[in-house]
Protein backbone atom coordinates (compact mmCIF):
# COMPACT_ATOMS: atom_id res chain seq x y z
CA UNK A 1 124.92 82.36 155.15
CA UNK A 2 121.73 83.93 155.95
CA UNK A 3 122.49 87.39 154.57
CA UNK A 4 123.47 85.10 151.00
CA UNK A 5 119.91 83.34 151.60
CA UNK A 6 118.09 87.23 152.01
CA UNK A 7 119.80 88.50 149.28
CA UNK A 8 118.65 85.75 146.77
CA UNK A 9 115.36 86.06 148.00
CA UNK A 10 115.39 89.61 147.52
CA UNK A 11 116.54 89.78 144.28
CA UNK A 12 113.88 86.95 143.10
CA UNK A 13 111.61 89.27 144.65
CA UNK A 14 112.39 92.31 142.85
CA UNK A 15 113.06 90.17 139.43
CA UNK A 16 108.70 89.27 140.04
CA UNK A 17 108.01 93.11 140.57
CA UNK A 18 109.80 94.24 137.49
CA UNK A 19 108.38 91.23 135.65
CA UNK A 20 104.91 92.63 136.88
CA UNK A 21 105.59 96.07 135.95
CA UNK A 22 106.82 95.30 132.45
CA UNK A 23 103.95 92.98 131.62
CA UNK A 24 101.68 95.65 132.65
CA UNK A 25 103.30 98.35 130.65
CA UNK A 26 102.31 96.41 127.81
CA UNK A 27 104.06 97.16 124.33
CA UNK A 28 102.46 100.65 123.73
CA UNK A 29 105.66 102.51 122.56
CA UNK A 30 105.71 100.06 119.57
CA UNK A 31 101.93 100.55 118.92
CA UNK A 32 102.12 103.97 118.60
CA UNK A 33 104.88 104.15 116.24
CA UNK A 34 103.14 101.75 113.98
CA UNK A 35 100.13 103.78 114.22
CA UNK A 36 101.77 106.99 113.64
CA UNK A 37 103.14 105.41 110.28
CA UNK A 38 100.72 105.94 108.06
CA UNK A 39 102.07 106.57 104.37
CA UNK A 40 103.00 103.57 102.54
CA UNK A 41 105.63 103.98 99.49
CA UNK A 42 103.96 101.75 96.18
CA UNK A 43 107.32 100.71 95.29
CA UNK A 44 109.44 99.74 97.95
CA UNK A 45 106.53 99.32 100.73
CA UNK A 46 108.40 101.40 102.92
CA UNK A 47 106.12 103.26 105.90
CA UNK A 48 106.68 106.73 106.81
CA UNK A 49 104.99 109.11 109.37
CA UNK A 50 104.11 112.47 107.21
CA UNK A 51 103.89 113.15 103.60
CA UNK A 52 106.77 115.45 103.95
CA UNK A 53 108.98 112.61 104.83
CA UNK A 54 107.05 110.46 102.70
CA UNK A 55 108.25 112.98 99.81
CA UNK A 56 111.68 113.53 100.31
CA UNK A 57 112.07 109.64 100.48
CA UNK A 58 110.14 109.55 96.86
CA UNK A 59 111.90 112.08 95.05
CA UNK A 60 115.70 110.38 96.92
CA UNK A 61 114.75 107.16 96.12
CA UNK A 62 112.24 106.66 93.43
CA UNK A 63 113.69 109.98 91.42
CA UNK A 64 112.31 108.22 87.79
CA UNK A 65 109.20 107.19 89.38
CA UNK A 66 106.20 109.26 88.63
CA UNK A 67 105.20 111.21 91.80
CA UNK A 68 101.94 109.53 93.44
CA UNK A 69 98.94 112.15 93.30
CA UNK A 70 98.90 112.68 96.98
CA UNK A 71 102.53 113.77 96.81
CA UNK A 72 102.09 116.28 94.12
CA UNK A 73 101.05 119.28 96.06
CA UNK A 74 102.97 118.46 99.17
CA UNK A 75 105.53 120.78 100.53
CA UNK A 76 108.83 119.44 100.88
């Protein structure tokens, strides 16, 4: 019984250190992509990271929608 006892204790243990280690990792993976999406499509709202990708997206999805002036000179 006291090996079942160690091993709960031990696994409560770890369970606080990875608790710890995730809450002090913080959520920066998610607020870098956010950041790193900065192009915003006027008709659907959708975010995109370049204006390349921000391009191809307008002329797939939006193909009768006039090009936004940024876009214009883009390379796709």
């Amino acid at each position: 019984m006291a090996r079942g006892h160690q091993k709960f204790q031990s696994q409560q243990k770890n369970a606080k250190k990875q608790a710890e280690i995730k809450k002090s990792k913080g959520h920066d993976q998610k607020a870098a992509a956010k950041a790193a999406l900065v192009y915003t499509c006027a008709v659907c709202r959708t975010q995109m990271p370049d204006p390349k990708t921000f391009k191809q997206h307008f002329e797939s999805r939006h193909p009768k929608s006039p090009m936004p002036p940024e876009l214009v000179d883009v390379e796709a």
